[in-house]
C-alpha atoms as a PDB file:
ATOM      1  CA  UNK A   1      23.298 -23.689   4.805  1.00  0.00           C
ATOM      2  CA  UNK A   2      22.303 -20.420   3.193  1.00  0.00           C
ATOM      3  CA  UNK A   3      19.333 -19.103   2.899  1.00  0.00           C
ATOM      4  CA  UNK A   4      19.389 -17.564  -0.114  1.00  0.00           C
ATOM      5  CA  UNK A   5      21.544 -19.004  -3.773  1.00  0.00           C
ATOM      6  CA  UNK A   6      21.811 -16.589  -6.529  1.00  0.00           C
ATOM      7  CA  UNK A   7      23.260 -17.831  -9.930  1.00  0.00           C
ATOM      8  CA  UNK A   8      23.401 -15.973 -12.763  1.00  0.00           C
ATOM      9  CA  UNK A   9      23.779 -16.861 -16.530  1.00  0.00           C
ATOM     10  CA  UNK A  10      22.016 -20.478 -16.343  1.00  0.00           C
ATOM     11  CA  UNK A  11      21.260 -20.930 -19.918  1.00  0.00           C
ATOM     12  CA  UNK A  12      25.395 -21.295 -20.344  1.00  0.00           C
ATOM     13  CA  UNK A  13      24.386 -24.575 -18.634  1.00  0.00           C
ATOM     14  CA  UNK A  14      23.607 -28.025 -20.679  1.00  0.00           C
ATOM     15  CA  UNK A  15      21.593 -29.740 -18.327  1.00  0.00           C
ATOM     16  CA  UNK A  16      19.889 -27.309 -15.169  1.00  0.00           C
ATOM     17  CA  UNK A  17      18.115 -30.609 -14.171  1.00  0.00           C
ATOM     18  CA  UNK A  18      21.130 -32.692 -12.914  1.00  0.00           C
ATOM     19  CA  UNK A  19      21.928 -29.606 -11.060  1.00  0.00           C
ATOM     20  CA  UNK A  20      19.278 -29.112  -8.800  1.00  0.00           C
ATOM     21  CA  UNK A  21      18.256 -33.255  -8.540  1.00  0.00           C
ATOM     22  CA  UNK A  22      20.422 -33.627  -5.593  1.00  0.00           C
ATOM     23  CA  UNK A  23      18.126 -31.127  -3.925  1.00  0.00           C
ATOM     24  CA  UNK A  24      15.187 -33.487  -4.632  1.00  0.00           C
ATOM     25  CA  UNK A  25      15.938 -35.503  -1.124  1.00  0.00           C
ATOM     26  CA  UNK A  26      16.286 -32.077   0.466  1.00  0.00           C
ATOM     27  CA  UNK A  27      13.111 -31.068   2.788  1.00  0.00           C
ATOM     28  CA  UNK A  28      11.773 -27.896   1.545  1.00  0.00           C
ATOM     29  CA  UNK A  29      11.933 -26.380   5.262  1.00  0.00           C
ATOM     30  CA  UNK A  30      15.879 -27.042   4.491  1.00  0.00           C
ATOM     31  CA  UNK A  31      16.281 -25.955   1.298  1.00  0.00           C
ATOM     32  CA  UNK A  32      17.466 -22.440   0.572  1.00  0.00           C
ATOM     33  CA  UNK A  33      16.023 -19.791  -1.795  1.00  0.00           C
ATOM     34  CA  UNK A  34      17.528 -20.093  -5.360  1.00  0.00           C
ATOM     35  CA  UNK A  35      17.728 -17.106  -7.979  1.00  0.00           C
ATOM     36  CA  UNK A  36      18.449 -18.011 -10.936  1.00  0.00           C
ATOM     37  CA  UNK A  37      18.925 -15.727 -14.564  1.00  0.00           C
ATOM     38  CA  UNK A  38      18.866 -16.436 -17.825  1.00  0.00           C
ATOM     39  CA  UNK A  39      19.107 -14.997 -21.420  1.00  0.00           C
ATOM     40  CA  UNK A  40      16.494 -17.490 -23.058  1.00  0.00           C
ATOM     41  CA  UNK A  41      14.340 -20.132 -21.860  1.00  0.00           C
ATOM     42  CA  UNK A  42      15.705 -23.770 -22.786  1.00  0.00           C
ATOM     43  CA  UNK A  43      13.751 -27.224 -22.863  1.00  0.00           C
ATOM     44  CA  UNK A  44      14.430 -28.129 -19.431  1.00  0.00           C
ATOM     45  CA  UNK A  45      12.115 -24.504 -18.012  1.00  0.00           C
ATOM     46  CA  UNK A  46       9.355 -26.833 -17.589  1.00  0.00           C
ATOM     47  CA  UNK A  47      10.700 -29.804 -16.035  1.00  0.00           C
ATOM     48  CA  UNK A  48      12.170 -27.327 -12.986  1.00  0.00           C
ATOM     49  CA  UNK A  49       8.892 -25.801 -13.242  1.00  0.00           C
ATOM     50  CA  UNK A  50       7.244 -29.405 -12.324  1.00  0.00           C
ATOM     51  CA  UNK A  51       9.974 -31.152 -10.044  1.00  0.00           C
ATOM     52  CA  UNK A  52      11.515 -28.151  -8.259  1.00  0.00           C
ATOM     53  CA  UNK A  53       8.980 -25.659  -8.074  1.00  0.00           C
ATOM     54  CA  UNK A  54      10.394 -23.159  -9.614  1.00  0.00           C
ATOM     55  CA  UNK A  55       8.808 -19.563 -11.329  1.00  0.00           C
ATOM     56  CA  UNK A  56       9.869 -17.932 -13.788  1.00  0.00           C
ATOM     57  CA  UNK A  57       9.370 -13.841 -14.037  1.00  0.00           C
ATOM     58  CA  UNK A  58      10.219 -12.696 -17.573  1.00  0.00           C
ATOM     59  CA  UNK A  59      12.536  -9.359 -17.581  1.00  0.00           C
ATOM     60  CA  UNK A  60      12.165  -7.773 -21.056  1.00  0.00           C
ATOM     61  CA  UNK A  61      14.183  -5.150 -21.713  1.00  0.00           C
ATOM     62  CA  UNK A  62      10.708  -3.041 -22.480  1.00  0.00           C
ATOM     63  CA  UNK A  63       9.098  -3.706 -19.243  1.00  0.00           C
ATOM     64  CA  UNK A  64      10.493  -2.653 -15.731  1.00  0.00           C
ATOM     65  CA  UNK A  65      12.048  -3.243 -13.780  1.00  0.00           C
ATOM     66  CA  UNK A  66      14.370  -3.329 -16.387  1.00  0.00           C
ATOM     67  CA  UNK A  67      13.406  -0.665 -18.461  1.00  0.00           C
ATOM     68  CA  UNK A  68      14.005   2.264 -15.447  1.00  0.00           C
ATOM     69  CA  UNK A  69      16.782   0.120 -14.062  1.00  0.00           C
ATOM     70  CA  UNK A  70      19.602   2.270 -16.389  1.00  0.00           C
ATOM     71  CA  UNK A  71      17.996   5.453 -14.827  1.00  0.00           C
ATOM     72  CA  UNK A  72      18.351   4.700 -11.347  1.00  0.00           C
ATOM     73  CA  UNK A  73      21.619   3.047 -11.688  1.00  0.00           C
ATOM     74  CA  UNK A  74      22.751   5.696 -12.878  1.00  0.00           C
ATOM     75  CA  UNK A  75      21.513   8.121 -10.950  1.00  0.00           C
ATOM     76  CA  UNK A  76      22.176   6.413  -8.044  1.00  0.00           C
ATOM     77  CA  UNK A  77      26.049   6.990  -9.438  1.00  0.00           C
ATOM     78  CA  UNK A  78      25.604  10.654  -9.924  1.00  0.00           C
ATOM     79  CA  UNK A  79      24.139  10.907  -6.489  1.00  0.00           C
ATOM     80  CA  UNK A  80      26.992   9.385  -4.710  1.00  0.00           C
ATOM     81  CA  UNK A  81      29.667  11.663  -6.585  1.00  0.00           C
ATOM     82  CA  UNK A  82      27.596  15.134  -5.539  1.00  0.00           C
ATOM     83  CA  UNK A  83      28.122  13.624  -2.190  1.00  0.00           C
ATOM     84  CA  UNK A  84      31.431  12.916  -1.978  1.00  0.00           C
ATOM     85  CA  UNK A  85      32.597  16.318  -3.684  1.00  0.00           C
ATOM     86  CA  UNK A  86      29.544  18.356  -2.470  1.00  0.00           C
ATOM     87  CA  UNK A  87      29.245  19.763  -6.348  1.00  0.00           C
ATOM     88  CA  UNK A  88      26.149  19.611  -8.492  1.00  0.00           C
ATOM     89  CA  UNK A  89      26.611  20.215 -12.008  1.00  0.00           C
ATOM     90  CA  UNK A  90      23.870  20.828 -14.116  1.00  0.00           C
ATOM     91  CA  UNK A  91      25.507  19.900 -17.668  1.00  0.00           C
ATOM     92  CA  UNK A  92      26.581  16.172 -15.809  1.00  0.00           C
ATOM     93  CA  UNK A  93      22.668  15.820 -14.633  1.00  0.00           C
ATOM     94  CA  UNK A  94      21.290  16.218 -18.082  1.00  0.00           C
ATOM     95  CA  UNK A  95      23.418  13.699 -19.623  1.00  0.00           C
ATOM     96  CA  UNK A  96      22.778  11.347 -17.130  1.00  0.00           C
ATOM     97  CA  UNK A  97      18.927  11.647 -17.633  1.00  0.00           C
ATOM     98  CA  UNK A  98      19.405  11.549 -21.335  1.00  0.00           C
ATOM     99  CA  UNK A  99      21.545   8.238 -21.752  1.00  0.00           C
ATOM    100  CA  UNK A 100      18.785   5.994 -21.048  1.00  0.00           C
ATOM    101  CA  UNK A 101      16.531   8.200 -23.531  1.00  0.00           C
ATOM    102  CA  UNK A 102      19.135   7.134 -25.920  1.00  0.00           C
ATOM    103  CA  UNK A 103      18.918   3.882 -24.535  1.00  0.00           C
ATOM    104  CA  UNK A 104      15.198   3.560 -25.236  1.00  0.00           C
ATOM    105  CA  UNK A 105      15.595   5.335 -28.756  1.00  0.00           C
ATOM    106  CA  UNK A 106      17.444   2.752 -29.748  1.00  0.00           C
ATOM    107  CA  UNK A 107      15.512  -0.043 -28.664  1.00  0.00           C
ATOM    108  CA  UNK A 108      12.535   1.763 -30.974  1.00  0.00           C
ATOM    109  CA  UNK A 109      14.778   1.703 -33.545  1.00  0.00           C
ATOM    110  CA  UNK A 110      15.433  -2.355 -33.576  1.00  0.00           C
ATOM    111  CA  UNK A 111      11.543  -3.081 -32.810  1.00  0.00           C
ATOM    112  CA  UNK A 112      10.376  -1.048 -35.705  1.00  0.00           C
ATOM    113  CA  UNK A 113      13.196  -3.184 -38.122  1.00  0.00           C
ATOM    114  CA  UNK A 114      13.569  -6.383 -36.460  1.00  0.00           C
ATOM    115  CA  UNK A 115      12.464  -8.065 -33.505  1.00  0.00           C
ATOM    116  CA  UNK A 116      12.270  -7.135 -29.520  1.00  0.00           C
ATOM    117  CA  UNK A 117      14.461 -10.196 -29.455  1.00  0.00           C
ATOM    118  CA  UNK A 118      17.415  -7.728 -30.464  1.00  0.00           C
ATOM    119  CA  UNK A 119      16.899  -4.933 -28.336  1.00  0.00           C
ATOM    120  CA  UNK A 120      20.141  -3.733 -26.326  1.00  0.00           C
ATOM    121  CA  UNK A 121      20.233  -4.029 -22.361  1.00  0.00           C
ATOM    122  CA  UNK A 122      21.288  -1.801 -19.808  1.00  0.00           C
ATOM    123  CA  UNK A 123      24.658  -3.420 -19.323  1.00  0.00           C
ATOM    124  CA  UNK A 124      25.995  -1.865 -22.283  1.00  0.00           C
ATOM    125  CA  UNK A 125      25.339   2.057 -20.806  1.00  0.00           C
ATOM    126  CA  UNK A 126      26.516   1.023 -16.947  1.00  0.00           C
ATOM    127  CA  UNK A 127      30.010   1.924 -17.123  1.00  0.00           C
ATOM    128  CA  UNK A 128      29.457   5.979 -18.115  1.00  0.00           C
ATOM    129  CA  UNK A 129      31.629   8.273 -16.141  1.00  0.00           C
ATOM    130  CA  UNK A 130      30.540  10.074 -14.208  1.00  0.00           C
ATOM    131  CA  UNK A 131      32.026  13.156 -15.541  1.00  0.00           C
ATOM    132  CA  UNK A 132      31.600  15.612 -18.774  1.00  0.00           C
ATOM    133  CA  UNK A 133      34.571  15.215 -20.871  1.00  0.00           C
ATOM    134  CA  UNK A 134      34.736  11.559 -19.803  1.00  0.00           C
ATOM    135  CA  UNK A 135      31.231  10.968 -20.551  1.00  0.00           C
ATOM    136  CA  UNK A 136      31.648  12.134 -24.337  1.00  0.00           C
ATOM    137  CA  UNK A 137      34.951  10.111 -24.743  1.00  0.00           C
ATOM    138  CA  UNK A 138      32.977   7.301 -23.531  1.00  0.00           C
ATOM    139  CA  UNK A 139      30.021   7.962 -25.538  1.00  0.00           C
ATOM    140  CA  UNK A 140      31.729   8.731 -28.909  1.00  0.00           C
ATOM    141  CA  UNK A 141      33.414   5.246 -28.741  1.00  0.00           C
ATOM    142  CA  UNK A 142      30.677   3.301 -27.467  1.00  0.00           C
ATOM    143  CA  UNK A 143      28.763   4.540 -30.591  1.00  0.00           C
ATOM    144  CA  UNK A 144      31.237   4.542 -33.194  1.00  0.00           C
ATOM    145  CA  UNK A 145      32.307   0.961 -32.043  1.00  0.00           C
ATOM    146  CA  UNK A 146      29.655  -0.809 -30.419  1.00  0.00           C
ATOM    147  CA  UNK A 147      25.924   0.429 -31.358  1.00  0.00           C
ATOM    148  CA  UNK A 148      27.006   1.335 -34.940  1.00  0.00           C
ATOM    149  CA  UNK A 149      27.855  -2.110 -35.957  1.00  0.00           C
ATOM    150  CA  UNK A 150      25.364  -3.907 -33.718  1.00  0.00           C
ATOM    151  CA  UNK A 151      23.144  -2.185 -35.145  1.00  0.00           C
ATOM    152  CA  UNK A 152      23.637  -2.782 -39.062  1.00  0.00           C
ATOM    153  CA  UNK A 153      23.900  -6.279 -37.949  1.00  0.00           C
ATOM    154  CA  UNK A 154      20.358  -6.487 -36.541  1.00  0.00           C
ATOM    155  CA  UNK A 155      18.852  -4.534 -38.638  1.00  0.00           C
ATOM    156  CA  UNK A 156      20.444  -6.745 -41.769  1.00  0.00           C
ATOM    157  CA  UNK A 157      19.341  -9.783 -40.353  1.00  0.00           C
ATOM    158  CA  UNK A 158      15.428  -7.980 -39.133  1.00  0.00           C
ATOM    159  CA  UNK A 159      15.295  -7.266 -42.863  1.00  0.00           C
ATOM    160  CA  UNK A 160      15.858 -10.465 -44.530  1.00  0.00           C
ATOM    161  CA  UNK A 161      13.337 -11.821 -41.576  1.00  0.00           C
ATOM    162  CA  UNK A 162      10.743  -9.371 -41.828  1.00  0.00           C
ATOM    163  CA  UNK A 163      11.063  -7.340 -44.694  1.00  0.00           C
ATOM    164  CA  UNK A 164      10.450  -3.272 -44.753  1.00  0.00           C
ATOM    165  CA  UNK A 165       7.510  -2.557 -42.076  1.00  0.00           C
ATOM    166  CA  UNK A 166       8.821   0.628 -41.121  1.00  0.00           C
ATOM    167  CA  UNK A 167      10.054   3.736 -42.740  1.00  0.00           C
ATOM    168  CA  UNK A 168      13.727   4.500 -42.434  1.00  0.00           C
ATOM    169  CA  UNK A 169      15.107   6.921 -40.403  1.00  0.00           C
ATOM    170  CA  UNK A 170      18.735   7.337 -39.151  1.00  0.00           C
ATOM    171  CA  UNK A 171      19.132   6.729 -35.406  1.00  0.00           C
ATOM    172  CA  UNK A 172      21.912   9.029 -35.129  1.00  0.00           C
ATOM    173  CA  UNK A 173      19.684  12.014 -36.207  1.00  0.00           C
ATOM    174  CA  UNK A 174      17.516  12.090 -32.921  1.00  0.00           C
ATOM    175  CA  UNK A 175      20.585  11.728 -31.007  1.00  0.00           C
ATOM    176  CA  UNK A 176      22.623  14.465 -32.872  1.00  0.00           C
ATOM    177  CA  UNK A 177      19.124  16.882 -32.377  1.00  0.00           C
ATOM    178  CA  UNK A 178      19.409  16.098 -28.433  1.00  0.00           C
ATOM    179  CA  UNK A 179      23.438  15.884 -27.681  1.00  0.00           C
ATOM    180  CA  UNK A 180      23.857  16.877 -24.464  1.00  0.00           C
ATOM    181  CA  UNK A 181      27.585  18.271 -24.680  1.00  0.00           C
ATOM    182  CA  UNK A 182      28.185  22.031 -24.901  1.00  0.00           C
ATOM    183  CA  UNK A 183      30.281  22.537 -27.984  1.00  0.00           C
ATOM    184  CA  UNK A 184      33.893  23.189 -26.898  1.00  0.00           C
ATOM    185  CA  UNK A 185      37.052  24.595 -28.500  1.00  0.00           C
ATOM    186  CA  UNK A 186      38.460  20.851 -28.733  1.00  0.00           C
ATOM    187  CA  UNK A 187      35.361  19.844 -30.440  1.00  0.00           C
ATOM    188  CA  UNK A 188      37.184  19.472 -33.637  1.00  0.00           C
ATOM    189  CA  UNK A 189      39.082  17.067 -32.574  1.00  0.00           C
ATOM    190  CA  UNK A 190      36.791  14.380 -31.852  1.00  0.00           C
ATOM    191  CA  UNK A 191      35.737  12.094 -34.197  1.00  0.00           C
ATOM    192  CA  UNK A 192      31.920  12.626 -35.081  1.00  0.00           C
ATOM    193  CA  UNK A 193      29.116  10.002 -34.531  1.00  0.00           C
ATOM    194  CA  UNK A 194      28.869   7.634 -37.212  1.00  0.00           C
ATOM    195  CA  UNK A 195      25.510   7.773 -39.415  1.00  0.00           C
ATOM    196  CA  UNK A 196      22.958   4.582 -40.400  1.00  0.00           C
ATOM    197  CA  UNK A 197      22.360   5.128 -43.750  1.00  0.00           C
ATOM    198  CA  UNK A 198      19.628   2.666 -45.728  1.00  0.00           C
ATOM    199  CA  UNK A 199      21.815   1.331 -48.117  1.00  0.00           C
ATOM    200  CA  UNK A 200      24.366   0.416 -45.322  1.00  0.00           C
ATOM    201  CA  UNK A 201      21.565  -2.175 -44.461  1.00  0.00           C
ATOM    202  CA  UNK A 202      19.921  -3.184 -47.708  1.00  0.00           C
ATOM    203  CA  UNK A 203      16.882  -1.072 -46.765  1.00  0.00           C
ATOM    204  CA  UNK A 204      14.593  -0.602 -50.198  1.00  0.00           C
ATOM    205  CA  UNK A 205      14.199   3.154 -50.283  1.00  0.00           C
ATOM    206  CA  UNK A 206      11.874   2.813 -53.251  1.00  0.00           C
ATOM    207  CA  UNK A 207       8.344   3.285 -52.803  1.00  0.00           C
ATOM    208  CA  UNK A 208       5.895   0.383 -54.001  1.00  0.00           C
ATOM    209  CA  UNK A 209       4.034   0.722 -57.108  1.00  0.00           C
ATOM    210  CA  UNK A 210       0.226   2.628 -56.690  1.00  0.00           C
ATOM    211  CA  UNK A 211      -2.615   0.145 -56.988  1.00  0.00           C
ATOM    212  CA  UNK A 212      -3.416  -0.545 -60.538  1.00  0.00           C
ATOM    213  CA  UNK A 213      -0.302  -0.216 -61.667  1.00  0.00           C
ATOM    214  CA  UNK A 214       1.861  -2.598 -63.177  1.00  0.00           C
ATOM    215  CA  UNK A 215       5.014  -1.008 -63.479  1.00  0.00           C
ATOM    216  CA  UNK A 216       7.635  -1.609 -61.641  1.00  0.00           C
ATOM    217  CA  UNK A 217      10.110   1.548 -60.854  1.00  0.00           C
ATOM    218  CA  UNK A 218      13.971   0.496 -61.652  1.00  0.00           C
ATOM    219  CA  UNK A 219      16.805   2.225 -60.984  1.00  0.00           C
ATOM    220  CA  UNK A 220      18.429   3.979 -64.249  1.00  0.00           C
ATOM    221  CA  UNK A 221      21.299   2.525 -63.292  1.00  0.00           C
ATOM    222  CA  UNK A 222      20.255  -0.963 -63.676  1.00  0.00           C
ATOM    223  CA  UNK A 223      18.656  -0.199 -67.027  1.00  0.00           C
ATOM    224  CA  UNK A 224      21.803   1.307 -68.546  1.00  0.00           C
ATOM    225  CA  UNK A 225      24.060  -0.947 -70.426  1.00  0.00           C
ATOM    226  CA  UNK A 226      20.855  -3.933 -70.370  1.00  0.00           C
ATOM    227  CA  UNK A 227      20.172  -4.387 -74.177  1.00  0.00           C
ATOM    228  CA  UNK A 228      17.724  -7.164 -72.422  1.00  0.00           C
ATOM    229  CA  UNK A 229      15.754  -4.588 -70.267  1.00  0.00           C
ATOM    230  CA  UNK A 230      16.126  -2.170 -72.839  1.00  0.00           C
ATOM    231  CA  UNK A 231      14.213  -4.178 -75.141  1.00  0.00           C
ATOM    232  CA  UNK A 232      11.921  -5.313 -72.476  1.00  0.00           C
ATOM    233  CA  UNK A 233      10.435  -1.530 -71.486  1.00  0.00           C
ATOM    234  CA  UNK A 234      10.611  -0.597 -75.220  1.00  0.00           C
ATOM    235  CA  UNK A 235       7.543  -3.462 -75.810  1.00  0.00           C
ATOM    236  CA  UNK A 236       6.211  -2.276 -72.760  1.00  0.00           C
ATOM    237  CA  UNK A 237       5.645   1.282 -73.985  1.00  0.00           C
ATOM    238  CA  UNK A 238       5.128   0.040 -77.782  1.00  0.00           C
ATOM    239  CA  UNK A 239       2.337  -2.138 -76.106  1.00  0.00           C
ATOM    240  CA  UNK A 240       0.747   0.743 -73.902  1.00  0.00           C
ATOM    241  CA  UNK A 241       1.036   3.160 -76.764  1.00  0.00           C
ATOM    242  CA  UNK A 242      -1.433   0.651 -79.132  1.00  0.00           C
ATOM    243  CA  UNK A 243      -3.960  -0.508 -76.279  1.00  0.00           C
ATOM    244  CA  UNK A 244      -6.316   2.203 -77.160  1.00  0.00           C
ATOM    245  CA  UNK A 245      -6.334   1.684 -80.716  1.00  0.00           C
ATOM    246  CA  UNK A 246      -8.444  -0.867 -82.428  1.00  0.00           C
ATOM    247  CA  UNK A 247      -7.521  -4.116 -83.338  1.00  0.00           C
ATOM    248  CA  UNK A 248      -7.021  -2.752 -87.466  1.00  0.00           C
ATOM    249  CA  UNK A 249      -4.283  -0.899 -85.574  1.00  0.00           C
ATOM    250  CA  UNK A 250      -3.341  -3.550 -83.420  1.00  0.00           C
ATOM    251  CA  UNK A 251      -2.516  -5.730 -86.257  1.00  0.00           C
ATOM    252  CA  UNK A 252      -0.698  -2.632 -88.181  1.00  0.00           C
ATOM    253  CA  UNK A 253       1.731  -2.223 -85.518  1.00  0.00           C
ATOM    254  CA  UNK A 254       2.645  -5.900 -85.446  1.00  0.00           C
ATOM    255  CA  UNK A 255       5.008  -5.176 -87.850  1.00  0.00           C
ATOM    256  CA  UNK A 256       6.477  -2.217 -85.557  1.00  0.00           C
ATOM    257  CA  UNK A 257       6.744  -4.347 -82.624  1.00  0.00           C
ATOM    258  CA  UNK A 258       8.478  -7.031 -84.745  1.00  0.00           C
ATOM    259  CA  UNK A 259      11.086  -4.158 -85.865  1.00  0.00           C
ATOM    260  CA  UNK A 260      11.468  -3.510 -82.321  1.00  0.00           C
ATOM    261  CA  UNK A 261      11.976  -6.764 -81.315  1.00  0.00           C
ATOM    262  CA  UNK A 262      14.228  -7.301 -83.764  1.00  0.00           C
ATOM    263  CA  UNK A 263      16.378  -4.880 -83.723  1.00  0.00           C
ATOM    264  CA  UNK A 264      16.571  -5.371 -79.749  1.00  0.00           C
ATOM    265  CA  UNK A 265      17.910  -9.069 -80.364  1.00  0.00           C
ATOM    266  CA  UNK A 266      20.614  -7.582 -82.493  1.00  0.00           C
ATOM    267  CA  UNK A 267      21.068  -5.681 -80.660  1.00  0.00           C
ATOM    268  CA  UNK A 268      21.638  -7.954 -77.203  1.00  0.00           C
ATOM    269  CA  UNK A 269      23.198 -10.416 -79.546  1.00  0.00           C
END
């Protein structure tokens, strides 16, 4: 018998207790180590927590040792190419050390906008090359197709959750300020890296109204063409022009506001 069991991806299991009851008439002496991982905790944690003695160690993506595991992993990689071709090149160290930067950039990004349930792991960033042109390729696509749309997804869905708690600002800006690459005369022929923009997620990019104030800023576009708000923010100004004035006034302009209103429902009629 083994000493040690190692089995990954338990939550794609229904029940984890039917697994490990036959171990129940197993002496402990006798029974090996088991490692198990999982993406989320499911109802059945505590019952294997009870009858099998078993601790769980929570590895979020924001606390090591997953958060440096990217950096050594891939370090690790660059470390056994020098060796094998006795070359160290500069340009293929800094992009090593800056992918998990990025890595951690983005993670910010989705904690500022959703949740740290949505963060990105390190599995996504394992499989650079270890080389410069291949690194780019690899990079470009990864973006372009997999953190692009990933993260409008999350970022959708963190809005409609949360709401607005952070201000906007486009992902791809801090990584276009730190790009690692040395521009190159085939440069032009890459595609670029694809931009977040706010309205690609639904992101309000107006500013709230100040304290006091009961007006509401709307777009002109929504006002154009709206005999209904039209006639709506003409009583509005009608009714902030005669609020200083006394009520002798006030009942003199009656008679404006009913022209107004009037001539508003024709108008929307």
């Amino acid at each position: 018998m083994p000493l040690v069991i190692i089995l990954d991806n338990l939550h794609h299991v229904s029940s984890l207790g039917e697994i490990f009851n036959g171990l129940l008439n197993c002496k402990y002496h006798k029974c090996p180590y088991i490692i198990g991982t999982m993406n989320q905790a499911t109802s059945s944690t505590p019952n294997l927590q009870l009858h099998h003695n078993f601790r769980w160690v929570l590895c979020a993506n924001h606390t090591e040792p997953v958060k440096g595991f990217l950096g050594r992993f891939l370090r690790r990689k660059l470390m056994e190419t020098e060796i094998s071709g006795r070359v160290r090149n500069a340009e293929l160290v800094k992009i090593i050390n800056w992918i998990p930067k990025v890595w951690h950039h983005l993670n910010r990004f989705l904690e500022a906008h959703s949740s740290s349930d949505v963060t990105i792991g390190p599995r996504l960033f394992l499989s650079c090359p270890i080389d410069v042109d291949g690194s780019r390729v690899w990079f470009t696509d990864l973006w372009n197709y997999s953190i692009i749309p990933y993260l409008l997804e999350a970022v959708r869905e963190g809005l409609q959750l949360y709401g607005r708690r952070a201000p906007w600002e486009d992902p791809a800006k801090w990584v276009m300020d730190t790009y690692p690459w040395a521009a190159s005369p085939q440069q032009h022929e890459w595609p670029p890296l694809l931009q977040l923009r706010p309205e690609d997620v639904g992101f309000d990019g107006y500013s709230l109204p100040r304290e006091g104030s009961t007006s509401k800023q709307v777009p002109p576009s929504d006002t154009e063409g709206d005999p209904l708000m039209n006639m709506l923010m003409r009583l509005q100004e009608a009714a902030n022009y005669s609020s200083p004035q006394s009520y002798d006034s006030d009942s003199n302009s009656n008679s404006h506001h009913d022209d107004i209103l009037d001539s508003s429902l024709e108008s929307t009629l």
